[in-house]
C-alpha atoms as a PDB file:
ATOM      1  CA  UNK A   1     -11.925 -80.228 -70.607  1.00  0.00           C
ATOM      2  CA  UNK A   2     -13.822 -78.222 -67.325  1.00  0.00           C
ATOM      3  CA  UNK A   3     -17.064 -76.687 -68.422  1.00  0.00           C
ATOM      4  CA  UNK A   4     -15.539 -72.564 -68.123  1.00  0.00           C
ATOM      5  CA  UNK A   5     -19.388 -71.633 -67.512  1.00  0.00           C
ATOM      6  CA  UNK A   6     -18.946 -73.324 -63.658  1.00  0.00           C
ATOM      7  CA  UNK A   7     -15.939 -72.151 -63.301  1.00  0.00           C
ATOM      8  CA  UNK A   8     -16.907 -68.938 -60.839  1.00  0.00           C
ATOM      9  CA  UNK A   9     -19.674 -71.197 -59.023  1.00  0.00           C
ATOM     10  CA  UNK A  10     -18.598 -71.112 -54.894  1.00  0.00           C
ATOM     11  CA  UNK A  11     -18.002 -74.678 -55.234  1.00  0.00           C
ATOM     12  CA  UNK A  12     -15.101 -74.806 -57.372  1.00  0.00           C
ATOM     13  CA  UNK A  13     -13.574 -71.780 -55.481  1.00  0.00           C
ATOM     14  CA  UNK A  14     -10.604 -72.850 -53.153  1.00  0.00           C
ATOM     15  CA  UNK A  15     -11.417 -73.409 -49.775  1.00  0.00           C
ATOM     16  CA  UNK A  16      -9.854 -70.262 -48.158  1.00  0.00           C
ATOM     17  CA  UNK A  17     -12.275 -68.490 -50.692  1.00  0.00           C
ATOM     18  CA  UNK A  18     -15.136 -70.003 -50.441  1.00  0.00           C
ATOM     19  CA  UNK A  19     -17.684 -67.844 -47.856  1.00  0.00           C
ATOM     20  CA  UNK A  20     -20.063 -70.815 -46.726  1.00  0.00           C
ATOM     21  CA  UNK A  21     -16.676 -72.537 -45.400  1.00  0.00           C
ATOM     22  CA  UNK A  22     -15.537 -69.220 -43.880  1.00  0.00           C
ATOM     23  CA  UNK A  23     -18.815 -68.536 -42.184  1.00  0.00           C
ATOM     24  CA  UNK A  24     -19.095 -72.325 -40.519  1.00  0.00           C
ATOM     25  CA  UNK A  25     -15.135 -72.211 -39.944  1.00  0.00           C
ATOM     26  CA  UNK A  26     -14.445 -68.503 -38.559  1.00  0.00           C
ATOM     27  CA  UNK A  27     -18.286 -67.338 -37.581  1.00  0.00           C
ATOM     28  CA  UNK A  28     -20.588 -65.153 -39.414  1.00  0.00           C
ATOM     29  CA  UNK A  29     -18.747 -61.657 -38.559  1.00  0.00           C
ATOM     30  CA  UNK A  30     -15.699 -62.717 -40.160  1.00  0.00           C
ATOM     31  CA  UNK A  31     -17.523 -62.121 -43.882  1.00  0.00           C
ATOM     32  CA  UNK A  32     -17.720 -59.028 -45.560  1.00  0.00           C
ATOM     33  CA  UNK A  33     -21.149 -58.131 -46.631  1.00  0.00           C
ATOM     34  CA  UNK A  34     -20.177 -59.011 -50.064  1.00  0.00           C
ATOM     35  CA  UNK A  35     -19.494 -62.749 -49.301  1.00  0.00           C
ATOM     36  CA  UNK A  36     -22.840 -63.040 -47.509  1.00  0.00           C
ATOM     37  CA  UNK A  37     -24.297 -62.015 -50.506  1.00  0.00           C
ATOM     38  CA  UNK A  38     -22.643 -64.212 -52.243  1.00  0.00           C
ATOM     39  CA  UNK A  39     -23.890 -67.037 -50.361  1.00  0.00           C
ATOM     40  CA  UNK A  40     -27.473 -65.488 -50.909  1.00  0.00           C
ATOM     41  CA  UNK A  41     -27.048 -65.459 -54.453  1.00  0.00           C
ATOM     42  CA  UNK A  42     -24.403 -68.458 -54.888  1.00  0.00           C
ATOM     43  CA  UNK A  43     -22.847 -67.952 -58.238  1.00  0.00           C
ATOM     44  CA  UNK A  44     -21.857 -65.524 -60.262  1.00  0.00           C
ATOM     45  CA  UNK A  45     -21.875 -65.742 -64.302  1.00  0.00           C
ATOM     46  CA  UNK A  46     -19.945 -67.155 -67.087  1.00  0.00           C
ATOM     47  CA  UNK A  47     -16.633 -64.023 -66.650  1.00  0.00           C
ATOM     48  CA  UNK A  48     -17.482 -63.271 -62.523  1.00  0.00           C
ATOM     49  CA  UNK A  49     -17.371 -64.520 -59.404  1.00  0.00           C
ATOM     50  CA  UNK A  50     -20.412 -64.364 -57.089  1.00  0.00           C
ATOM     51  CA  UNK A  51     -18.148 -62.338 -54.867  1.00  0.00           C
ATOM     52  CA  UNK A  52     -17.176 -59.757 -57.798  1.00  0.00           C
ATOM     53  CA  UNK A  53     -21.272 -59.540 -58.923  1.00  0.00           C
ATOM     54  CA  UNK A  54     -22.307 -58.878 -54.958  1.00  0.00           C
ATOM     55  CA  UNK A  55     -19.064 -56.383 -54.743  1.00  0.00           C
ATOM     56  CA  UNK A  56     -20.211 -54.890 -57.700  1.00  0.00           C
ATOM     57  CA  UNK A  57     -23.970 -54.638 -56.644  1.00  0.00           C
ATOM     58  CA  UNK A  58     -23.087 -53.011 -53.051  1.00  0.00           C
ATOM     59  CA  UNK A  59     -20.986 -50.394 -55.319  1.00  0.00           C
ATOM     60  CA  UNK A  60     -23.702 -48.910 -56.923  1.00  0.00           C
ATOM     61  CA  UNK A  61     -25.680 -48.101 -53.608  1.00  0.00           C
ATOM     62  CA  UNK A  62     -22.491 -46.475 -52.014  1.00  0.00           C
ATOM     63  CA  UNK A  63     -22.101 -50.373 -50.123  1.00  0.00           C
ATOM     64  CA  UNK A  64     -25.426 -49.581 -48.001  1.00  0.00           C
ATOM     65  CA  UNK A  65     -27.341 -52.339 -47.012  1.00  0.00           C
ATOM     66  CA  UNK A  66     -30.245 -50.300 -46.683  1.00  0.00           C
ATOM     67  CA  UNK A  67     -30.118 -48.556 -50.042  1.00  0.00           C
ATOM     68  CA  UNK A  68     -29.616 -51.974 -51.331  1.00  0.00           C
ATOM     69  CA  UNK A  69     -32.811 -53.340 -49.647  1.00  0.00           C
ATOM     70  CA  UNK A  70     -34.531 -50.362 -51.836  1.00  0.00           C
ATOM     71  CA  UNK A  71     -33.759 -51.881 -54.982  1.00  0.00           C
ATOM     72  CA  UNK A  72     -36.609 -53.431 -56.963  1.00  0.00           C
ATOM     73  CA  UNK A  73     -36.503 -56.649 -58.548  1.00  0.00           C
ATOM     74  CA  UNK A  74     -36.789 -55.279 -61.775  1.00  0.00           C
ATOM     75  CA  UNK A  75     -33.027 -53.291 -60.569  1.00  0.00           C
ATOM     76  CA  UNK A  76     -31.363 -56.265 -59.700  1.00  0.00           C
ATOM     77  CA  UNK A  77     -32.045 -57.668 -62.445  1.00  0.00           C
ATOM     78  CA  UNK A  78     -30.597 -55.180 -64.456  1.00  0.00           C
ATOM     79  CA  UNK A  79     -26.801 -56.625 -63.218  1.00  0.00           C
ATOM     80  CA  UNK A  80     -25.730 -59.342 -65.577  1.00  0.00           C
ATOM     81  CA  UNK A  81     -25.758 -62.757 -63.409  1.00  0.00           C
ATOM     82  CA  UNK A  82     -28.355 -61.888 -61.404  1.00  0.00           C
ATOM     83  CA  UNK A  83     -31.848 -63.064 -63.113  1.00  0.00           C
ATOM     84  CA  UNK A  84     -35.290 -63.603 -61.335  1.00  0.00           C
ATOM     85  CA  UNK A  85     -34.893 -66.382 -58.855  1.00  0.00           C
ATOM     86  CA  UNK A  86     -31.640 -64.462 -57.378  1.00  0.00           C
ATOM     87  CA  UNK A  87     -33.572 -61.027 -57.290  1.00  0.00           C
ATOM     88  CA  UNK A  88     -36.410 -62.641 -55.540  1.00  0.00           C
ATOM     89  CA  UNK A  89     -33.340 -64.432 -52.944  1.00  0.00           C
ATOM     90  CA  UNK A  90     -31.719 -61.197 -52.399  1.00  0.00           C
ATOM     91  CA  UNK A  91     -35.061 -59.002 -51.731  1.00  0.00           C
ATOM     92  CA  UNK A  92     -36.065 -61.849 -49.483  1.00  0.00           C
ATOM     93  CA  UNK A  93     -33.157 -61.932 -47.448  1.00  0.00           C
ATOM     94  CA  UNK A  94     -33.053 -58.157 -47.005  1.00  0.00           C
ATOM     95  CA  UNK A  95     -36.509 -57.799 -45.852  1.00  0.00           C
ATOM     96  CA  UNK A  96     -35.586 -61.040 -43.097  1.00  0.00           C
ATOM     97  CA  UNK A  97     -33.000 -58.589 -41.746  1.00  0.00           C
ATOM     98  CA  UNK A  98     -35.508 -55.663 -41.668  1.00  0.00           C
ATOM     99  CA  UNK A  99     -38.199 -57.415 -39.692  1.00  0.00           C
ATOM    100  CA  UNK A 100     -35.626 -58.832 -37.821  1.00  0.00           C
ATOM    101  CA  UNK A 101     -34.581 -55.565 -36.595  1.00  0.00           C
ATOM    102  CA  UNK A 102     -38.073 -54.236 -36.092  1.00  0.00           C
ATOM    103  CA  UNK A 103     -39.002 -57.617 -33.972  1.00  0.00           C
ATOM    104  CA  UNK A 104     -35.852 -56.989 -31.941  1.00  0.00           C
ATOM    105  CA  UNK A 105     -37.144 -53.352 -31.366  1.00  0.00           C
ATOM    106  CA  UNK A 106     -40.651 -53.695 -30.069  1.00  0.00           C
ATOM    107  CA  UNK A 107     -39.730 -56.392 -27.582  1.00  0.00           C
ATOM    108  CA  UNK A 108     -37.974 -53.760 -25.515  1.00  0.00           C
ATOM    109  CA  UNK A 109     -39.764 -53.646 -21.884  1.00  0.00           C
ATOM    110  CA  UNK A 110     -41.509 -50.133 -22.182  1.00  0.00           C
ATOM    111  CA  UNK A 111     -41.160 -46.629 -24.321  1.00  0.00           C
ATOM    112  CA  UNK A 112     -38.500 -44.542 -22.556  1.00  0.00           C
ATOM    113  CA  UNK A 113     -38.285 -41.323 -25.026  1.00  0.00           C
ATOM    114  CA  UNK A 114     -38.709 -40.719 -28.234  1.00  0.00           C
ATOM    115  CA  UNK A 115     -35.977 -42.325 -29.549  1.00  0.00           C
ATOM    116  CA  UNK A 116     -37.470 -45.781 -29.009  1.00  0.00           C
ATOM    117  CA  UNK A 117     -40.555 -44.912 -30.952  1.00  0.00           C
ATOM    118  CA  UNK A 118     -37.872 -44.200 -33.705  1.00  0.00           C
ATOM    119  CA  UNK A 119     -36.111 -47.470 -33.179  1.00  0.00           C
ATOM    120  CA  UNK A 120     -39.474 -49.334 -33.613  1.00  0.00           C
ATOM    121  CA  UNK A 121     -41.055 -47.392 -36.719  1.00  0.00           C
ATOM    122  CA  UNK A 122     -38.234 -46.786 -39.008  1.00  0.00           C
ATOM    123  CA  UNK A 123     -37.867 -49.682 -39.757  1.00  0.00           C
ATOM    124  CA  UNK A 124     -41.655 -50.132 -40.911  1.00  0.00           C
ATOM    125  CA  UNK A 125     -41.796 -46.916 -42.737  1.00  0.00           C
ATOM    126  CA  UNK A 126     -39.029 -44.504 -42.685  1.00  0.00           C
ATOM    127  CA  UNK A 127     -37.365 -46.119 -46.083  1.00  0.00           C
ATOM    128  CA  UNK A 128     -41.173 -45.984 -47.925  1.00  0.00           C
ATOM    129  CA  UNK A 129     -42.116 -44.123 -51.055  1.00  0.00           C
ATOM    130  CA  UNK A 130     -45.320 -42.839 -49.662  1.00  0.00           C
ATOM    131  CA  UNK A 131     -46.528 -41.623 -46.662  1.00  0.00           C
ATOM    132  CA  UNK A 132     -48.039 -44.412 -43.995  1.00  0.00           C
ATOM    133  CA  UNK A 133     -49.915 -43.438 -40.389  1.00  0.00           C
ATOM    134  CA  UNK A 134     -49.401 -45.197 -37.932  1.00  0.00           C
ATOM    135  CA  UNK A 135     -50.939 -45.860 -34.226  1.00  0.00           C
ATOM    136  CA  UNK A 136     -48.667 -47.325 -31.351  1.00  0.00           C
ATOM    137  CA  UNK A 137     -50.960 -48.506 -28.303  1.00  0.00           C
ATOM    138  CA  UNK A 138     -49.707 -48.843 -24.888  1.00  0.00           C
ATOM    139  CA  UNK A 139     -50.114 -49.842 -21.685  1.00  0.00           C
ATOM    140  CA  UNK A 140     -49.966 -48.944 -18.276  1.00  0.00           C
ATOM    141  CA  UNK A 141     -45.896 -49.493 -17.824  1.00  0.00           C
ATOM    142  CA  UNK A 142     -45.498 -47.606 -20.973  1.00  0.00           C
ATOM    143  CA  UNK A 143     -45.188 -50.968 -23.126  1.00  0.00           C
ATOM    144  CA  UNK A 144     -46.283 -51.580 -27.095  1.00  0.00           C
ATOM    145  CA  UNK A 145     -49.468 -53.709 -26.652  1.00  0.00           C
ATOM    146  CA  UNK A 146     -50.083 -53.484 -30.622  1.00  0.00           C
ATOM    147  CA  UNK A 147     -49.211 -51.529 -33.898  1.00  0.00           C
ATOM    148  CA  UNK A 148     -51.886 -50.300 -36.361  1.00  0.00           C
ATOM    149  CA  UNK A 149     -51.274 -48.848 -39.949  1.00  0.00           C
ATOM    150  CA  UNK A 150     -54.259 -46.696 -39.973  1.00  0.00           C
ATOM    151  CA  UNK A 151     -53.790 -44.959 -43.262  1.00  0.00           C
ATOM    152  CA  UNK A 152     -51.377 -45.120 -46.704  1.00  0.00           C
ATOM    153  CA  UNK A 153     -50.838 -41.981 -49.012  1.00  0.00           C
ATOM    154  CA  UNK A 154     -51.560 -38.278 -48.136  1.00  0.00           C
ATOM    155  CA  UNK A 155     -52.000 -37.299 -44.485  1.00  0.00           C
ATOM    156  CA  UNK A 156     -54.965 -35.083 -43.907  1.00  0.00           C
ATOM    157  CA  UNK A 157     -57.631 -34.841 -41.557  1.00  0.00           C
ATOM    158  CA  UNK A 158     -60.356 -36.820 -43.658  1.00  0.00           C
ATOM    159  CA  UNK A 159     -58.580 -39.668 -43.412  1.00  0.00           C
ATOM    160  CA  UNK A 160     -57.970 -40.072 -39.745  1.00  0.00           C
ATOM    161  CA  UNK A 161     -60.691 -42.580 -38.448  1.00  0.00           C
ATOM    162  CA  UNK A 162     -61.140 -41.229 -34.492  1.00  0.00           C
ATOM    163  CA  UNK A 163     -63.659 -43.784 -33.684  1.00  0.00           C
ATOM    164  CA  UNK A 164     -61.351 -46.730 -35.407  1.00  0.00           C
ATOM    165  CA  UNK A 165     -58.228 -45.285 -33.281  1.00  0.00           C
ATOM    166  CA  UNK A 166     -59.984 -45.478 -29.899  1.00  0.00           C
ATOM    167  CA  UNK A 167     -62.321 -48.550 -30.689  1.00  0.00           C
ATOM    168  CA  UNK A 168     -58.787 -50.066 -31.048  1.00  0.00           C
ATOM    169  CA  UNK A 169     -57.694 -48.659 -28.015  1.00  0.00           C
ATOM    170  CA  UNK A 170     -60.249 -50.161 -26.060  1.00  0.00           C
ATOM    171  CA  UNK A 171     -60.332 -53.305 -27.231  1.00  0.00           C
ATOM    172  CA  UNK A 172     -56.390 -53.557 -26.486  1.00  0.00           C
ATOM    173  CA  UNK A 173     -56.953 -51.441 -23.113  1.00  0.00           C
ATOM    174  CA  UNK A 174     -54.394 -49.084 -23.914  1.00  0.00           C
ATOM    175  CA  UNK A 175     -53.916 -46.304 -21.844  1.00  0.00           C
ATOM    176  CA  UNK A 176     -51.665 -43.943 -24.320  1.00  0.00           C
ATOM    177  CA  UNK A 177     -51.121 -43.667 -27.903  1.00  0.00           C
ATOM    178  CA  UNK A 178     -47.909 -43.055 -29.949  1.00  0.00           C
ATOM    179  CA  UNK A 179     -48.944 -41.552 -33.185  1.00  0.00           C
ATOM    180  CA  UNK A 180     -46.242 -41.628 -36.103  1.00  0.00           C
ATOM    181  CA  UNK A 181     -46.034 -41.258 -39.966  1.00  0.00           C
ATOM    182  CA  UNK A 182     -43.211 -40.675 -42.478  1.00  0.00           C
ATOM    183  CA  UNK A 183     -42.039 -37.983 -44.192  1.00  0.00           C
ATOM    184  CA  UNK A 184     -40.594 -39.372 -48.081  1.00  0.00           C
ATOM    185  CA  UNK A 185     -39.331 -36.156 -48.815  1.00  0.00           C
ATOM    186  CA  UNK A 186     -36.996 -36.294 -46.078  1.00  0.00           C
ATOM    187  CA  UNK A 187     -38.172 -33.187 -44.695  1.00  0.00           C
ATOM    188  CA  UNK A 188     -38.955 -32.987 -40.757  1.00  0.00           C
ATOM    189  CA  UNK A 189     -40.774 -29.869 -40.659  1.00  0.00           C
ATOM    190  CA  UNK A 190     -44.432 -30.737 -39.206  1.00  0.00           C
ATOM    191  CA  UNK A 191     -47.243 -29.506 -41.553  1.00  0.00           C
ATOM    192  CA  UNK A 192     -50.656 -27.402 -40.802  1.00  0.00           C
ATOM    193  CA  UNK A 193     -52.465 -31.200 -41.512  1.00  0.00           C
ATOM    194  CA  UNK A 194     -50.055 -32.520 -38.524  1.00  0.00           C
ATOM    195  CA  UNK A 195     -50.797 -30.349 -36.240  1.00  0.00           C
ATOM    196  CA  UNK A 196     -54.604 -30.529 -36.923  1.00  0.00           C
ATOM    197  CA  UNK A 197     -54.301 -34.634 -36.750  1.00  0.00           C
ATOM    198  CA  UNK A 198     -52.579 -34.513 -33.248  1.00  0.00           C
ATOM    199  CA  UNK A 199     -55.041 -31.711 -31.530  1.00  0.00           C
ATOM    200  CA  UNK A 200     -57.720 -33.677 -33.089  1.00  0.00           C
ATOM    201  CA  UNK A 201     -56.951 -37.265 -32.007  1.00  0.00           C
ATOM    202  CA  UNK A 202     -55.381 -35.445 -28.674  1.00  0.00           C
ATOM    203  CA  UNK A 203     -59.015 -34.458 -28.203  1.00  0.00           C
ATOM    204  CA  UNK A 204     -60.916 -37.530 -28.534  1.00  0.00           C
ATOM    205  CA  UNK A 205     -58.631 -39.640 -26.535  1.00  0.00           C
ATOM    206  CA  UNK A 206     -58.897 -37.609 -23.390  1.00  0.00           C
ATOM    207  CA  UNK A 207     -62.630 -38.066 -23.061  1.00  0.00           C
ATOM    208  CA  UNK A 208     -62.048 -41.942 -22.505  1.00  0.00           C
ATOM    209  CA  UNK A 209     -59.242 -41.057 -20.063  1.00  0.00           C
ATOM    210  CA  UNK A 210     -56.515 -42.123 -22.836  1.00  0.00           C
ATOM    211  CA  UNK A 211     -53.596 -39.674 -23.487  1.00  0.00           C
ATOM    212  CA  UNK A 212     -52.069 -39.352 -26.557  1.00  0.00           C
ATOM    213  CA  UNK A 213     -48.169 -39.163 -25.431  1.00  0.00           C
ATOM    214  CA  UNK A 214     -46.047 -38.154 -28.565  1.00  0.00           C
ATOM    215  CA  UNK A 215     -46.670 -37.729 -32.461  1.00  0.00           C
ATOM    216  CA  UNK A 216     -43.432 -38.506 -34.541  1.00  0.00           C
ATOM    217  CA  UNK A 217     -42.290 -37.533 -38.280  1.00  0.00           C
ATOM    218  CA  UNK A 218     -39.979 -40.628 -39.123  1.00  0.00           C
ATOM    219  CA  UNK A 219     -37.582 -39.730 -42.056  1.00  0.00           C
ATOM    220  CA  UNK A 220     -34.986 -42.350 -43.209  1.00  0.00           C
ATOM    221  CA  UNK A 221     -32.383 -41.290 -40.923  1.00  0.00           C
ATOM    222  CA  UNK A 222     -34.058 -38.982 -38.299  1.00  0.00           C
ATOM    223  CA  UNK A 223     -37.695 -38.169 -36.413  1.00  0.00           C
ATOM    224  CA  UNK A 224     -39.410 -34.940 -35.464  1.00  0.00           C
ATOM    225  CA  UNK A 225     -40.940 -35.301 -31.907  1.00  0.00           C
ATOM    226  CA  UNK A 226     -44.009 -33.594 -31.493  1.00  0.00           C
ATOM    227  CA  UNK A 227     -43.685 -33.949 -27.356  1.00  0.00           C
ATOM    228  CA  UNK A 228     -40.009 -33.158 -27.538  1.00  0.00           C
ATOM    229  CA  UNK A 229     -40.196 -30.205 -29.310  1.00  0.00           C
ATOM    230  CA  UNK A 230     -43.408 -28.584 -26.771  1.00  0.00           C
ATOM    231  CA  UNK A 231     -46.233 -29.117 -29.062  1.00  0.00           C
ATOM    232  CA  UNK A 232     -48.273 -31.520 -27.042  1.00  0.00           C
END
């Protein structure tokens, strides 16, 4: 008699079933994200197909990938089937995808708007559960020589090192500066410490000839553009 506890594993699926054979027969687009999951986590348990558990996973965050990259280990865990080894699998694939898509940004030839700032940084911090500051540094052409994190938690003026910022600056020969930091709350609204952080590092950098060109709030979804919106 077949062991019932292998009968939902991939491998004793039929073949028209069975995502790894889909993928190398009809191409990586023709899965669902489900089924790439699937072949993440590759089984499901005892009464449930991998398939079923990754269906059923994506359900409970509305079948977005990035709400599902948000999930702890510790909240995967929580779906029967999925124990530590397939957490870890599934966190580690998401955040492959998610550096992925922050690699692909930054390798753009130069920053054209504010937009591309957006397309570079939210993928660094606008999912985050704190706040995060951030220094872009570019070159002549407008190009991202380097990133910095300058600061985690509360933004406020004490924590903004000037002579870190343009020590940096120098030593990277950047001409301009993109400064950006999230927003968890969601809200977009620039506060009193915002302002005071721009005017202030605004300040500095034009005494060594280096112009700070934009300041952006990142929020999951959207950005606040400090240049855009007149206030630099």
């Amino acid at each position: 008699m077949a062991d019932s506890s292998n009968s939902f594993s991939i491998k004793n699926w039929s073949q028209d079933d069975q995502p790894r054979e889909k993928l190398r027969d009809r191409g990586k687009s023709s899965l669902t994200d489900a089924e790439l999951v699937a072949i993440i986590i590759g089984s499901g348990s005892r009464n449930e197909s991998a398939v079923d558990l990754s269906k059923r996973i994506l359900a409970s965050v509305d079948n977005n990938l990035n709400a599902l990259g948000k999930l702890s280990l510790k909240q995967l865990m929580t779906f029967k089937g999925i124990g530590e080894a397939k957490a870890i699998t599934i966190a580690a694939a998401l955040e492959l995808g998610r550096r992925r898509k922050s690699d692909d940004a930054i390798k753009q030839e130069k920053i054209k708007s504010s937009n591309d700032v957006f397309d570079i940084m939210q993928p660094i911090i606008g999912e985050l559960a704190h706040e995060e500051f951030w220094i872009l540094y570019l070159n002549n052409s407008n190009k991202v020589i380097q990133k910095m994190l300058l600061s985690k938690g509360g933004i406020t003026g004490t924590l903004v090192d000037v002579r870190l910022v343009l020590k940096q600056a120098l030593e990277v020969a950047a001409v301009s500066l993109i400064l950006s930091h999230n927003h968890p709350s969601g809200t977009l609204k620039p506060s009193e410490a915002d302002k005071a952080i721009t005017e202030k590092l605004s300040r500095a950098a034009i005494s060594l000839d280096i112009k700070v060109l934009d300041h952006l709030i990142i929020t999951e979804q959207s950005y606040f553009s400090f240049a855009d919106e007149g206030l630099l």
